[in-house]
Protein backbone atom coordinates (compact mmCIF):
# COMPACT_ATOMS: atom_id res chain seq x y z
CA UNK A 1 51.43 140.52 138.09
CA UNK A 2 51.34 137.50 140.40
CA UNK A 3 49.43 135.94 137.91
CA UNK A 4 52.08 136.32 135.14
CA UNK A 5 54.85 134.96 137.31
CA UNK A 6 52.67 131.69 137.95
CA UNK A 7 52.35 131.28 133.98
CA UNK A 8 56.08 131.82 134.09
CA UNK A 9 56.73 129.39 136.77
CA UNK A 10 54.23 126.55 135.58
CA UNK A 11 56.13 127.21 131.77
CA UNK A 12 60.09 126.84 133.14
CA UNK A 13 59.64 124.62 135.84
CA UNK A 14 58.71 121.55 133.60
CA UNK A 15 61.41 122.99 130.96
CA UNK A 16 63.67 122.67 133.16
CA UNK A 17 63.12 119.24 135.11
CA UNK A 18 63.19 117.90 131.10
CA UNK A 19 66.63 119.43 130.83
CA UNK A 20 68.14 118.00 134.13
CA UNK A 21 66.53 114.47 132.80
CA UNK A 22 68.31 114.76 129.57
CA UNK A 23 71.54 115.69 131.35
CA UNK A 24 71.38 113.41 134.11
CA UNK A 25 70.61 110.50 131.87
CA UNK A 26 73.74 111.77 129.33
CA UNK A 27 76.01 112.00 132.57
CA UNK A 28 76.06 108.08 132.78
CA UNK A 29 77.92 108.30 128.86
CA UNK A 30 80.66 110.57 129.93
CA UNK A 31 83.62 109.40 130.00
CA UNK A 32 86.57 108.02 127.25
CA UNK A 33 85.18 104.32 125.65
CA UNK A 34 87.49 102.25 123.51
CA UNK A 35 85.86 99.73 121.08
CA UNK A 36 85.95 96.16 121.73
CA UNK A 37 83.65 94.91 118.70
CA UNK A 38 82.49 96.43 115.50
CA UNK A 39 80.88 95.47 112.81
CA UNK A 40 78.98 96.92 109.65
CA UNK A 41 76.21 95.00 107.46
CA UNK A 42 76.01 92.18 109.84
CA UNK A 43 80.29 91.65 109.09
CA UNK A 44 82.24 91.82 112.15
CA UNK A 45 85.32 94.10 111.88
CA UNK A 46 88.77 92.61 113.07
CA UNK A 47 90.12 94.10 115.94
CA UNK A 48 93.24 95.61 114.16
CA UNK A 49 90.48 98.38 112.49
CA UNK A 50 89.35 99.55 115.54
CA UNK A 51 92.40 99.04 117.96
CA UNK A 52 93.42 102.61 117.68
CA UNK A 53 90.28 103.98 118.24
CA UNK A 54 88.24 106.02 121.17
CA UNK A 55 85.43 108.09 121.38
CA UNK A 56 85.21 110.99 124.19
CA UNK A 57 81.73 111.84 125.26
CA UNK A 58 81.29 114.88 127.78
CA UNK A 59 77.45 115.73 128.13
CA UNK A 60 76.26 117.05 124.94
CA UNK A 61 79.24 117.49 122.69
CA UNK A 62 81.78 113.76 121.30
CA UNK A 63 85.36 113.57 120.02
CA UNK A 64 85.91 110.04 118.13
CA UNK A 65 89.86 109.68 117.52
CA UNK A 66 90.04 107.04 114.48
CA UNK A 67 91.94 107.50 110.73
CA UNK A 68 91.42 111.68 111.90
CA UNK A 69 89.28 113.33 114.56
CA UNK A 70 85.38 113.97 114.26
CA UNK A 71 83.91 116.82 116.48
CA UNK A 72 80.19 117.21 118.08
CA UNK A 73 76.96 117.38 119.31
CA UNK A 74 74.64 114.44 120.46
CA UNK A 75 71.47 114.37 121.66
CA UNK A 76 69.62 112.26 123.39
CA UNK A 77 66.11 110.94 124.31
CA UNK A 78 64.72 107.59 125.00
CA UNK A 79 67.59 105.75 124.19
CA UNK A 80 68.24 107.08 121.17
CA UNK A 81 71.02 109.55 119.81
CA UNK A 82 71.21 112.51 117.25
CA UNK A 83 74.66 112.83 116.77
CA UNK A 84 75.39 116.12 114.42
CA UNK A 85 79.15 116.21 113.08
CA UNK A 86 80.44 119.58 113.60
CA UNK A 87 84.53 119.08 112.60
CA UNK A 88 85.99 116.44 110.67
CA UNK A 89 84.99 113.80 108.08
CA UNK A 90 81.63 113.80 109.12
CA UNK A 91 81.02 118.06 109.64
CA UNK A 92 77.75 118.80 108.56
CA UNK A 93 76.16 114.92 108.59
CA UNK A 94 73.77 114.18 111.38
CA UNK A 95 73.64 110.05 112.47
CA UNK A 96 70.37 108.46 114.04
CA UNK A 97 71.52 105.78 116.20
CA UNK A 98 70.17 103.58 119.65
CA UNK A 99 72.35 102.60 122.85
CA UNK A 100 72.31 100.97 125.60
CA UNK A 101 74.51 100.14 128.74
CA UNK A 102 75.36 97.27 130.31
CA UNK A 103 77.90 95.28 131.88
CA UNK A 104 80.15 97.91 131.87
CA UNK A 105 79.93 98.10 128.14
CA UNK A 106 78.25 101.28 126.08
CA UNK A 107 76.38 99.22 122.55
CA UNK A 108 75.18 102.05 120.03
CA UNK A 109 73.51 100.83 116.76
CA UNK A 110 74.43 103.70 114.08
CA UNK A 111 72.10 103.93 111.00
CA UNK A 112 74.63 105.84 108.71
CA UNK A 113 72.33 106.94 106.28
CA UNK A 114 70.82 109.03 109.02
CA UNK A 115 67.01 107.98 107.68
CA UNK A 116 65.59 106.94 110.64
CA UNK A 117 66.21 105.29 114.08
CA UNK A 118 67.61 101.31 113.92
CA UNK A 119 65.03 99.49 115.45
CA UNK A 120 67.41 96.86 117.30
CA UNK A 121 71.35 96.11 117.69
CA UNK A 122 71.15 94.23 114.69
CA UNK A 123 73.25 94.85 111.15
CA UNK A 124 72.74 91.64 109.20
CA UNK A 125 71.01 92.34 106.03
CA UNK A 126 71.53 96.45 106.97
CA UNK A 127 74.60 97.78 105.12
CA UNK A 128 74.54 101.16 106.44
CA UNK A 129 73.96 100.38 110.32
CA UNK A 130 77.37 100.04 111.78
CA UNK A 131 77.54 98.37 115.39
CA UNK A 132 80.67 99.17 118.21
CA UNK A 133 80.70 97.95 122.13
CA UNK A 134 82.46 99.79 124.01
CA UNK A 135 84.20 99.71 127.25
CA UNK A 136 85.02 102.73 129.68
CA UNK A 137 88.57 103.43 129.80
């Protein structure tokens, strides 16, 4: 019996320190972010497409406010993001995307075509990785 609750033990323990990683790390995104610079393709966006916009990240689930409202999960690891549309426009698509934060400001590099990972925070030449900085509100 004691033998089984050591398997046990040595099996959730490291489950869970990987879990309190993941959420600790996610904690830092929480929060309401409002775009200061988009672009798509390597073409920056004017300000006037974006000014209306916010996305709402608490832990694992987003709300982005734009045209209408998209609803749902993220994931993360390693600086990178799954992001799985649950409501809206995008219910049903999942995004691949990288982030970073610094200066205040939260960069993620979307690859809309959901194929793979970008590589960097670049767009030029890429017409389906779309770029936004953020700043917390």
């Amino acid at each position: 019996m004691q033998l089984l609750i050591l398997i046990f033990l040595v099996i959730l323990v490291p489950g869970c320190a990987g879990t309190k990683s993941a959420a600790t790390k996610s904690g830092m995104l929480n929060g309401t972010w409002l775009p200061v610079k988009q672009e798509i393709g390597g073409t920056l966006l004017p300000a006037a497409a974006f000014e209306k916009q916010k996305l709402i990240i608490s832990d694992s689930t987003y709300t982005f406010f734009a045209e209408s409202v998209d609803k749902g999960i993220v994931k993360y690891h390693d600086n990178k993001m799954d992001i799985y549309g649950k409501e809206g426009v995008n219910a049903g698509k999942h995004f691949m995307a990288v982030y970073h934060i610094a200066n205040d400001q939260l960069t993620i590099c979307y690859n809309l075509a959901g194929n793979g990972y970008p590589e960097s925070f670049e767009t030029k030449g890429k017409p389906m990785y779309f770029l936004s900085v953020f700043k917390k509100e």
